[in-house]
PDB file of N, CA and C in Angstrom:
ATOM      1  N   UNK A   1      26.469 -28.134  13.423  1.00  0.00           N
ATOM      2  CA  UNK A   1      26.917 -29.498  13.365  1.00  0.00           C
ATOM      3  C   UNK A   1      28.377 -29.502  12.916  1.00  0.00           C
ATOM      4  N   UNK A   2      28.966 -30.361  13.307  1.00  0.00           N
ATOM      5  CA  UNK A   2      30.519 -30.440  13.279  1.00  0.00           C
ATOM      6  C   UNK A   2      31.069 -31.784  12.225  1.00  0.00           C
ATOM      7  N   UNK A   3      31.572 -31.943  11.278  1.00  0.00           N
ATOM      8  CA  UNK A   3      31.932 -32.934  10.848  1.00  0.00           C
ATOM      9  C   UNK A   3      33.162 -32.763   9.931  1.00  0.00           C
ATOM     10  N   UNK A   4      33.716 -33.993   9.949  1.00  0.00           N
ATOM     11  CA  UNK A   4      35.257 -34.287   9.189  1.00  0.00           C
ATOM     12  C   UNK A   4      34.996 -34.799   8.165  1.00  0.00           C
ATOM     13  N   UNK A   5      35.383 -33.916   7.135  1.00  0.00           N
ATOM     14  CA  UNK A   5      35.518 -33.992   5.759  1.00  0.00           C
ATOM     15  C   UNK A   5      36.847 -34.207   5.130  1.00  0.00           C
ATOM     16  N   UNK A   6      37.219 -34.991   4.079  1.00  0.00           N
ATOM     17  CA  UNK A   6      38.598 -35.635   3.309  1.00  0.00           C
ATOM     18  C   UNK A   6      38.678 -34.462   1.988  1.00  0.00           C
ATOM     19  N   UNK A   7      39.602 -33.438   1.927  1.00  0.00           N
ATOM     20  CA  UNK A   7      39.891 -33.421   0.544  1.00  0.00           C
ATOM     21  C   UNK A   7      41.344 -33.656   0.323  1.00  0.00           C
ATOM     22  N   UNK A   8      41.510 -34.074  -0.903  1.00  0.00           N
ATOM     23  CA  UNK A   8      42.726 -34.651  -1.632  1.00  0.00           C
ATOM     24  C   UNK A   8      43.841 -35.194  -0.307  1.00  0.00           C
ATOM     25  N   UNK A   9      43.544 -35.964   0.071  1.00  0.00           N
ATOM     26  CA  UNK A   9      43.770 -37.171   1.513  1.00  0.00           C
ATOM     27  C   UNK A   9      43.890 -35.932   2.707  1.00  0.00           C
ATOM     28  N   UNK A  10      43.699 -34.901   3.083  1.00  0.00           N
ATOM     29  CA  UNK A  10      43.526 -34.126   3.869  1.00  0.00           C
ATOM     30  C   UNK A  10      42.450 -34.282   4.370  1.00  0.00           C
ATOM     31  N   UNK A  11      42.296 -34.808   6.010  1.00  0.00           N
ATOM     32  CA  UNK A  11      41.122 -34.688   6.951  1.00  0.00           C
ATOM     33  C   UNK A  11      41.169 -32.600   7.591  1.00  0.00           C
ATOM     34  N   UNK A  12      39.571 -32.063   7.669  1.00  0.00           N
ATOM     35  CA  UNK A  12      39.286 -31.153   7.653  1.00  0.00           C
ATOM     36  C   UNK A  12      38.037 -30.993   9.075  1.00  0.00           C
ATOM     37  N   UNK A  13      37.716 -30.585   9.635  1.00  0.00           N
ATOM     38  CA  UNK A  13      36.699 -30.307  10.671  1.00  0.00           C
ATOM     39  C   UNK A  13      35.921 -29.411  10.533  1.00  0.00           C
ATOM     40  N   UNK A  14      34.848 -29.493   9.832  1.00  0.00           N
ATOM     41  CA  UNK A  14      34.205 -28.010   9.487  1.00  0.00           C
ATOM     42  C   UNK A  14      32.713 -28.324  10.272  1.00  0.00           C
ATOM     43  N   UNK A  15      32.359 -27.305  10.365  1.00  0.00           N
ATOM     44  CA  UNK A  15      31.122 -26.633  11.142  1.00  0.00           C
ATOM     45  C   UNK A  15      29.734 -25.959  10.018  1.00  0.00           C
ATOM     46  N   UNK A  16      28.882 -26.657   9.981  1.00  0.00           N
ATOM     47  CA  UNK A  16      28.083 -26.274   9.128  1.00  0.00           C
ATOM     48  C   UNK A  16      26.757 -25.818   9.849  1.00  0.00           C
ATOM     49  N   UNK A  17      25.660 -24.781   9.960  1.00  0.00           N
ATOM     50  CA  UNK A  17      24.219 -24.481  10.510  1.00  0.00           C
ATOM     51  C   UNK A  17      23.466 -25.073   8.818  1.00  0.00           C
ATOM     52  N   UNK A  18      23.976 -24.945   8.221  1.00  0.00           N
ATOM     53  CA  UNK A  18      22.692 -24.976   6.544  1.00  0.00           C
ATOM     54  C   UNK A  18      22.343 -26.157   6.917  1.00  0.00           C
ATOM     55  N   UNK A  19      21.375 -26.134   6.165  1.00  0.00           N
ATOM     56  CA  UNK A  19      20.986 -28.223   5.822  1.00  0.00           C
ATOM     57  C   UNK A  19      21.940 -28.567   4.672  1.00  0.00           C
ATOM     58  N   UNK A  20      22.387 -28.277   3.691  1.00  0.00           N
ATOM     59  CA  UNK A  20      23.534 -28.761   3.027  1.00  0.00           C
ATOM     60  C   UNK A  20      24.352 -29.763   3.626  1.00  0.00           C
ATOM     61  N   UNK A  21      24.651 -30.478   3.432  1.00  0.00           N
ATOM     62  CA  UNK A  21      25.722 -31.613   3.748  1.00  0.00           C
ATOM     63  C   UNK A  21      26.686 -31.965   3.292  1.00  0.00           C
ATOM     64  N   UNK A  22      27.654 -31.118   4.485  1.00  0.00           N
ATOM     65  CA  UNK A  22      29.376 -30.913   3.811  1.00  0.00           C
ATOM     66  C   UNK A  22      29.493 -31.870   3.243  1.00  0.00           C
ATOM     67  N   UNK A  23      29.910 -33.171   3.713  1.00  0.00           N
ATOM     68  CA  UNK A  23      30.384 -34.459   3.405  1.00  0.00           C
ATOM     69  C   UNK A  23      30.190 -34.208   2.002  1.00  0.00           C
ATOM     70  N   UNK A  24      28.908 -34.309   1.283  1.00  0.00           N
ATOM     71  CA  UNK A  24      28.522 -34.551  -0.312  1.00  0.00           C
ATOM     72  C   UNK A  24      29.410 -33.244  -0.990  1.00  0.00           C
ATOM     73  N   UNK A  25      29.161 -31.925  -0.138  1.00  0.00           N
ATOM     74  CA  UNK A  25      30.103 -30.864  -1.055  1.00  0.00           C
ATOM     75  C   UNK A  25      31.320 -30.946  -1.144  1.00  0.00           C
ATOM     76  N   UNK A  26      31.785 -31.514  -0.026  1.00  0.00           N
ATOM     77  CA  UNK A  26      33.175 -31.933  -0.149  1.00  0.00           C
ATOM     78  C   UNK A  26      33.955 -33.021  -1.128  1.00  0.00           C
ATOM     79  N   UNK A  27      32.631 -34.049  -0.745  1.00  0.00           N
ATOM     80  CA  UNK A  27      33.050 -34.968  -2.315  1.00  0.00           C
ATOM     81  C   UNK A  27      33.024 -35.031  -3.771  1.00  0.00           C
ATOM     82  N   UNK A  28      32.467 -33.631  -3.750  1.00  0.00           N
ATOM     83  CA  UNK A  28      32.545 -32.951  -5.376  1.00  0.00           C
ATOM     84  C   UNK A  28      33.387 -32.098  -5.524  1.00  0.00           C
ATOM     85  N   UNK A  29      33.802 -31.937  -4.455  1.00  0.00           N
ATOM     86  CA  UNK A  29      35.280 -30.865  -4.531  1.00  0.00           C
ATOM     87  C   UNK A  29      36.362 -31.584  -4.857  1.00  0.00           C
ATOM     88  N   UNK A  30      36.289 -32.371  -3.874  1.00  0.00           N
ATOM     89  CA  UNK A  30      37.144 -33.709  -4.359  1.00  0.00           C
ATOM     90  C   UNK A  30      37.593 -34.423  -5.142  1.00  0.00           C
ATOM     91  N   UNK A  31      36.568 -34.671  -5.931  1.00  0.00           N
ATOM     92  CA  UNK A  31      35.981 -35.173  -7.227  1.00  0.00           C
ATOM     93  C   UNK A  31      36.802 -34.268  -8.479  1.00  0.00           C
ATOM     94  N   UNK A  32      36.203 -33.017  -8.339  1.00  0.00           N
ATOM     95  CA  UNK A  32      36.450 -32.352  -9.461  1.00  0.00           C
ATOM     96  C   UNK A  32      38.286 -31.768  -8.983  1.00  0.00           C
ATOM     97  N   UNK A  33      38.592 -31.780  -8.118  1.00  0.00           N
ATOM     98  CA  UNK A  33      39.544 -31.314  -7.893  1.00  0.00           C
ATOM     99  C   UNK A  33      40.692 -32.223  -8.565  1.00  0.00           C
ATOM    100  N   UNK A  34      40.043 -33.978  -8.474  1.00  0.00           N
ATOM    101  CA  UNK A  34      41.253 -35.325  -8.935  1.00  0.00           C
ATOM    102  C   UNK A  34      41.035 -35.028 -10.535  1.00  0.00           C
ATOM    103  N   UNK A  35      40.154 -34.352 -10.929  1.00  0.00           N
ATOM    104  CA  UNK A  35      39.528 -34.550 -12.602  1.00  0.00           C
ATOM    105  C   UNK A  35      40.655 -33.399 -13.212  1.00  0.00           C
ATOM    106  N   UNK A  36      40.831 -32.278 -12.536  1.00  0.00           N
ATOM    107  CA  UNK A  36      41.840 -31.467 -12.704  1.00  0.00           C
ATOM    108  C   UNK A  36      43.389 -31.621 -12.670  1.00  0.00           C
ATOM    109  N   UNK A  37      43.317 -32.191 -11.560  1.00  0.00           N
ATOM    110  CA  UNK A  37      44.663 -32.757 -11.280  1.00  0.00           C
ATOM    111  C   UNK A  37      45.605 -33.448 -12.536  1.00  0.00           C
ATOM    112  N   UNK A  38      44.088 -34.309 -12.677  1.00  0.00           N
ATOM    113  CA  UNK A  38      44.639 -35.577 -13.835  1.00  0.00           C
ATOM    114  C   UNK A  38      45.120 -35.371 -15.103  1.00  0.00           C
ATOM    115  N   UNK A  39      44.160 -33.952 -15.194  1.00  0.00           N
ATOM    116  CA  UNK A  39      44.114 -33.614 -16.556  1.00  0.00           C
ATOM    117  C   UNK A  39      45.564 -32.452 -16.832  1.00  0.00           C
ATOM    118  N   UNK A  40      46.032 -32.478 -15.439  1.00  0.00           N
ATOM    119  CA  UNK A  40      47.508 -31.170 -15.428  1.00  0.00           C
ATOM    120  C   UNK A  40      47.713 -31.586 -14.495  1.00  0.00           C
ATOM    121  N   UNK A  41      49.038 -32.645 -14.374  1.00  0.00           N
ATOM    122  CA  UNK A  41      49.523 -33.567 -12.884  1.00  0.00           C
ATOM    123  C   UNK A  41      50.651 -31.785 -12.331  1.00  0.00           C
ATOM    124  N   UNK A  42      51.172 -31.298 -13.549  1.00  0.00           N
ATOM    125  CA  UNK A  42      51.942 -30.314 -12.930  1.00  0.00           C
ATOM    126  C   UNK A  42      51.647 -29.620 -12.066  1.00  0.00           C
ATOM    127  N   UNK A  43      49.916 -28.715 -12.061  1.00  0.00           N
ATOM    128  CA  UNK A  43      50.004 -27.707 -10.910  1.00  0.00           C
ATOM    129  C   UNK A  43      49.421 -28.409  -9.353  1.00  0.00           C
ATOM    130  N   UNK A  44      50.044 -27.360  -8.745  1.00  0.00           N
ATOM    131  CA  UNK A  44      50.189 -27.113  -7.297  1.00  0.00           C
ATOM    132  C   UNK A  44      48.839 -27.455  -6.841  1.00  0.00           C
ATOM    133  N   UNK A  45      48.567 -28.304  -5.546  1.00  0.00           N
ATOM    134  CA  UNK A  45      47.319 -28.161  -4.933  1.00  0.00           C
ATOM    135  C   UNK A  45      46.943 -26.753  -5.118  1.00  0.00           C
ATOM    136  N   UNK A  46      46.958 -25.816  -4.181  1.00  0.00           N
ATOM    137  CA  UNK A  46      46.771 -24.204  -4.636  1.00  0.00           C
ATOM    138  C   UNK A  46      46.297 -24.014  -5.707  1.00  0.00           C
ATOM    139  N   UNK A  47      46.515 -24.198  -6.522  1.00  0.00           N
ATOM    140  CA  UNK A  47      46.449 -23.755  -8.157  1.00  0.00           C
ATOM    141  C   UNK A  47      44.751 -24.493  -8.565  1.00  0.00           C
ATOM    142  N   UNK A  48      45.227 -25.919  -8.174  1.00  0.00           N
ATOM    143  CA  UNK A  48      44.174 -27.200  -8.620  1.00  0.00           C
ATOM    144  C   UNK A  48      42.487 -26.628  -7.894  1.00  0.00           C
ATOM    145  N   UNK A  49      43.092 -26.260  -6.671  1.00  0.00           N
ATOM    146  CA  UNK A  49      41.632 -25.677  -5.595  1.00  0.00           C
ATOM    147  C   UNK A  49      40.886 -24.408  -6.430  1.00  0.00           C
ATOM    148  N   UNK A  50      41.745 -23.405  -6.585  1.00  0.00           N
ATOM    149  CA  UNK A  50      41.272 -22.422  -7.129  1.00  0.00           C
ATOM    150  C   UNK A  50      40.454 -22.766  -8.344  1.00  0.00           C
ATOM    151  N   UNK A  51      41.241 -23.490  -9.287  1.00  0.00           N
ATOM    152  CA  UNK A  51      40.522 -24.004 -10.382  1.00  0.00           C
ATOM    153  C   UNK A  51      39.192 -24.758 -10.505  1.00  0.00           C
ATOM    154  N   UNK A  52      39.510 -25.513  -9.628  1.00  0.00           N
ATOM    155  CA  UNK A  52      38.123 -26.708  -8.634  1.00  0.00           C
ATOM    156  C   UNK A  52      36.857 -25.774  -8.735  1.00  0.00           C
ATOM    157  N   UNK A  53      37.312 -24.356  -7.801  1.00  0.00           N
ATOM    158  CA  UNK A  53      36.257 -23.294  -7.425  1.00  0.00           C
ATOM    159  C   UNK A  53      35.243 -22.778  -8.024  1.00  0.00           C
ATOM    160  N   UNK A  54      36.503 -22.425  -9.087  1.00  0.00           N
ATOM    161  CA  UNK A  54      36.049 -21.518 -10.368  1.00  0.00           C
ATOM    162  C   UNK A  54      34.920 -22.477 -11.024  1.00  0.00           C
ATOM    163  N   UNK A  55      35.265 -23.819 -11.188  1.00  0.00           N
ATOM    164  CA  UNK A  55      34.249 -24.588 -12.218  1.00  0.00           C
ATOM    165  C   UNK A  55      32.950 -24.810 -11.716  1.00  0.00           C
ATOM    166  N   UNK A  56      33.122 -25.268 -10.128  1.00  0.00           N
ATOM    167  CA  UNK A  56      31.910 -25.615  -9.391  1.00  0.00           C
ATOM    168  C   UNK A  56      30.895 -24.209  -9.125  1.00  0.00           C
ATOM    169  N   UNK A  57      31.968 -23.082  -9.218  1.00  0.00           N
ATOM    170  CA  UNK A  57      31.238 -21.598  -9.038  1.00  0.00           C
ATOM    171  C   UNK A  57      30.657 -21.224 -10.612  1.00  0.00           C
ATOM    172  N   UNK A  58      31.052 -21.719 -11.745  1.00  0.00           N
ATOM    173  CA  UNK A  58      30.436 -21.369 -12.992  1.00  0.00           C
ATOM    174  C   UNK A  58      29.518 -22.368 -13.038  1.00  0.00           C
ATOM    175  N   UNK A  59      29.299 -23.329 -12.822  1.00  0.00           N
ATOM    176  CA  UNK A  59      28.697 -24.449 -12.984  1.00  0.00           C
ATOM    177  C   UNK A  59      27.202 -24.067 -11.944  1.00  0.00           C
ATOM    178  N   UNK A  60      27.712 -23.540 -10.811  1.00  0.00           N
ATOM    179  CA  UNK A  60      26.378 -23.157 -10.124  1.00  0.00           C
ATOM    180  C   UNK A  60      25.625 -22.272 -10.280  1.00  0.00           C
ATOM    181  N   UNK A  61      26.069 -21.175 -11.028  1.00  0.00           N
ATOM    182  CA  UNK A  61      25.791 -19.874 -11.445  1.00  0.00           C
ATOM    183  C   UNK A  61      24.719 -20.320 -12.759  1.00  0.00           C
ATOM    184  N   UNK A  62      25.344 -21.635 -13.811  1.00  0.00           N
ATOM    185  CA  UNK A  62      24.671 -21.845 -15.172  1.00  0.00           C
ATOM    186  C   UNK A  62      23.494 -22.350 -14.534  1.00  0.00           C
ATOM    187  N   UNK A  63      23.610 -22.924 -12.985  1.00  0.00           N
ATOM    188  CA  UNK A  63      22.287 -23.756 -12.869  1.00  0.00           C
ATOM    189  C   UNK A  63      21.147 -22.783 -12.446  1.00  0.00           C
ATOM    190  N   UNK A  64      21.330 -22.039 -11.586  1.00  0.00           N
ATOM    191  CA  UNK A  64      21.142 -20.588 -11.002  1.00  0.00           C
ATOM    192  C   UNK A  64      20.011 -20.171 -12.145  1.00  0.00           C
ATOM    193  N   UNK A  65      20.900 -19.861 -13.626  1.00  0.00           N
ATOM    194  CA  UNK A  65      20.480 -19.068 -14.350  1.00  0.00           C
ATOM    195  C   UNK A  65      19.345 -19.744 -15.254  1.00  0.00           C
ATOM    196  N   UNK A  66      19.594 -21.200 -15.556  1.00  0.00           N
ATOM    197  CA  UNK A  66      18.568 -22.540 -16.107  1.00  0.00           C
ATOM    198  C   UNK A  66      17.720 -22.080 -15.377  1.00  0.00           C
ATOM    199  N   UNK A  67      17.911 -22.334 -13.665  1.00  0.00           N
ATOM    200  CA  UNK A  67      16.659 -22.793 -13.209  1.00  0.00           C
ATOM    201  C   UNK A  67      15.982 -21.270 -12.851  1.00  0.00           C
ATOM    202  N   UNK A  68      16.101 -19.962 -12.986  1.00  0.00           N
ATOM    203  CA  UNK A  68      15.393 -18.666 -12.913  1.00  0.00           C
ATOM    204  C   UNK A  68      14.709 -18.544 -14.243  1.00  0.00           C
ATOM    205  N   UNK A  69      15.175 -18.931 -15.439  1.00  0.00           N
ATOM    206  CA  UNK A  69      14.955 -18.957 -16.937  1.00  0.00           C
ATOM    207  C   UNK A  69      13.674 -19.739 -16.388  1.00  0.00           C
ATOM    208  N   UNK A  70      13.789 -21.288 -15.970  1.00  0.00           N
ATOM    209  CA  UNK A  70      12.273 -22.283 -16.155  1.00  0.00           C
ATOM    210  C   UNK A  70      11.203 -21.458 -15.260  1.00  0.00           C
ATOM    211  N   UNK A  71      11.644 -21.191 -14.119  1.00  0.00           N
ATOM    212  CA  UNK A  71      10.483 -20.465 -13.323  1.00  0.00           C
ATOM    213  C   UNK A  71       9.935 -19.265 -14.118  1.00  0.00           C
ATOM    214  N   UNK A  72      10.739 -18.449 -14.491  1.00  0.00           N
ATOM    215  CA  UNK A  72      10.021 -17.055 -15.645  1.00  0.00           C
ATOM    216  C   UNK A  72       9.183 -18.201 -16.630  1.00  0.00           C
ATOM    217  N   UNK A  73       9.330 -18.955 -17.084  1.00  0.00           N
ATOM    218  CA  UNK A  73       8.497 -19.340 -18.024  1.00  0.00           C
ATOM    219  C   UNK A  73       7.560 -20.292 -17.134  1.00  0.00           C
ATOM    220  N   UNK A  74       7.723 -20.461 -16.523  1.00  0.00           N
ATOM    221  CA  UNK A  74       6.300 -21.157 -15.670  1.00  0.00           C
ATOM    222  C   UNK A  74       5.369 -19.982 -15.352  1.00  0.00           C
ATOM    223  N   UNK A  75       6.008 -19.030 -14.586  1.00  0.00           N
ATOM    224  CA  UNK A  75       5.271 -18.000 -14.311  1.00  0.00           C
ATOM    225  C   UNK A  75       4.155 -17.297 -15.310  1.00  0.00           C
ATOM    226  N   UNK A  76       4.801 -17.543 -16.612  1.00  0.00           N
ATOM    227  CA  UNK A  76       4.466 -16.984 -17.897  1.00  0.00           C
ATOM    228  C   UNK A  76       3.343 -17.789 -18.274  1.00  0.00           C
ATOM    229  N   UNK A  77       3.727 -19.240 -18.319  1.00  0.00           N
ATOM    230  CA  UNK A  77       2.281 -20.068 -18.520  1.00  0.00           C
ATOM    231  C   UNK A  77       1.012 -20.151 -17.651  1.00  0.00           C
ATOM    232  N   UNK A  78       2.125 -20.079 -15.812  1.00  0.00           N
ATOM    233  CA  UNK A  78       0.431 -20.102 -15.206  1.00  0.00           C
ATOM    234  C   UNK A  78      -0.622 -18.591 -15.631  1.00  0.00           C
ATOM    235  N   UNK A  79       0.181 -17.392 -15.619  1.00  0.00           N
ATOM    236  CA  UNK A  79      -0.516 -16.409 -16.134  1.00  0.00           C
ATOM    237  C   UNK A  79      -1.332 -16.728 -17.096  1.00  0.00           C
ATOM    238  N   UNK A  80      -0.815 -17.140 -18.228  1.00  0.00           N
ATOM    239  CA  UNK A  80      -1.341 -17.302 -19.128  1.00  0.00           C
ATOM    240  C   UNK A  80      -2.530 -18.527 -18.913  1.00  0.00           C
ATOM    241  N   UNK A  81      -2.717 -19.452 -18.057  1.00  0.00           N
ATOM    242  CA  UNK A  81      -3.466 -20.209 -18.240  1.00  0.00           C
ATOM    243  C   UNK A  81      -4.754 -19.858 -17.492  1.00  0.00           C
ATOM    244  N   UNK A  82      -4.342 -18.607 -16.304  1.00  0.00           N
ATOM    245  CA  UNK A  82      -5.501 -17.735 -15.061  1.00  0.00           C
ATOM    246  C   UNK A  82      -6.535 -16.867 -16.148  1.00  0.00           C
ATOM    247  N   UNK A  83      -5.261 -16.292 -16.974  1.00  0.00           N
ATOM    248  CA  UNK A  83      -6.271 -15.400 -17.836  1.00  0.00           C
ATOM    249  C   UNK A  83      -7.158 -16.159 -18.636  1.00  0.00           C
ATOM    250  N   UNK A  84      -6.392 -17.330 -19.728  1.00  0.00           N
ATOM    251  CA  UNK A  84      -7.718 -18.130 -19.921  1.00  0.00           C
ATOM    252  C   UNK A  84      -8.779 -18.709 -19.487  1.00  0.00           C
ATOM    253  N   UNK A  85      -8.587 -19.220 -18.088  1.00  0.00           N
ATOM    254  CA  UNK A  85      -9.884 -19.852 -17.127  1.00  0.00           C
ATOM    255  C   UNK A  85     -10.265 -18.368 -16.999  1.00  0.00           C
ATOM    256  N   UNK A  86      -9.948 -17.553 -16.971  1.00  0.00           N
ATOM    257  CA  UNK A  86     -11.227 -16.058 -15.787  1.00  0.00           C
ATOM    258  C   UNK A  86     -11.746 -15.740 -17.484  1.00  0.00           C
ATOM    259  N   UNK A  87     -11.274 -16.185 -18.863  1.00  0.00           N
ATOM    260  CA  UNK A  87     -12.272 -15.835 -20.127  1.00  0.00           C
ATOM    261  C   UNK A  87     -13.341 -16.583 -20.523  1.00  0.00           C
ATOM    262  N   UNK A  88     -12.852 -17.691 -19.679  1.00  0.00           N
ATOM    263  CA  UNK A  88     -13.815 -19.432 -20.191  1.00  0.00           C
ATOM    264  C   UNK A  88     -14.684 -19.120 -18.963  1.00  0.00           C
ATOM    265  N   UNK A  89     -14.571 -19.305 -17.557  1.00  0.00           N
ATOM    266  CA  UNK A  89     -15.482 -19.229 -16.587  1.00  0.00           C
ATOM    267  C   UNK A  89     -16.699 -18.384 -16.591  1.00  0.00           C
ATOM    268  N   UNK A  90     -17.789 -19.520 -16.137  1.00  0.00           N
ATOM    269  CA  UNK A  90     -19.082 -18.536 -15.852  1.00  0.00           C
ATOM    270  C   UNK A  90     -19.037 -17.454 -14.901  1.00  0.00           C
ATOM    271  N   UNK A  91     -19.708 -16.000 -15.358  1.00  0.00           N
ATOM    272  CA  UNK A  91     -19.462 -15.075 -14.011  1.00  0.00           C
ATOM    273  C   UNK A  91     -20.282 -15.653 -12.779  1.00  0.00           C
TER     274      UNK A  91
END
């Protein structure tokens, strides 16, 4: 699928197969890219993107790591809850 995406007033044409939907990733790029900007009007687009990257790439990585952490502990409880039903159950 083909669609035109806006960052920092720049129209873009990108090509996506994922189900992801540029449009929304783009508007958090966007997003976080004006939050940067604002916060240091001095640096360079260049500079601002890279930075953009870095946050949305640590930021996905912390979620990454949350959400592998909750599944190990789910995993941990359903175990734990199989072994109790196969101690409680009639043979």
């Amino acid at each position: 699928m083909k669609v035109q995406i806006s960052i920092r007033g720049r129209s873009y044409t990108v090509r996506s197969d994922d189900d992801e939907d540029p449009v929304s990733v783009a508007g958090a790029l966007d997003r976080r890219m004006a939050e940067i900007s604002a916060r240091a009007p001095a640096l360079d687009d260049y500079t601002v993107a890279i930075l953009a990257a870095l946050n949305l790439g640590s930021e996905h990585d912390r979620v990454r790591r949350t959400l592998e952490s909750e599944l190990e502990r789910v995993d941990h409880d359903l175990a734990s809850a199989l072994l109790l039903l196969g101690e409680t159950s009639p043979p």
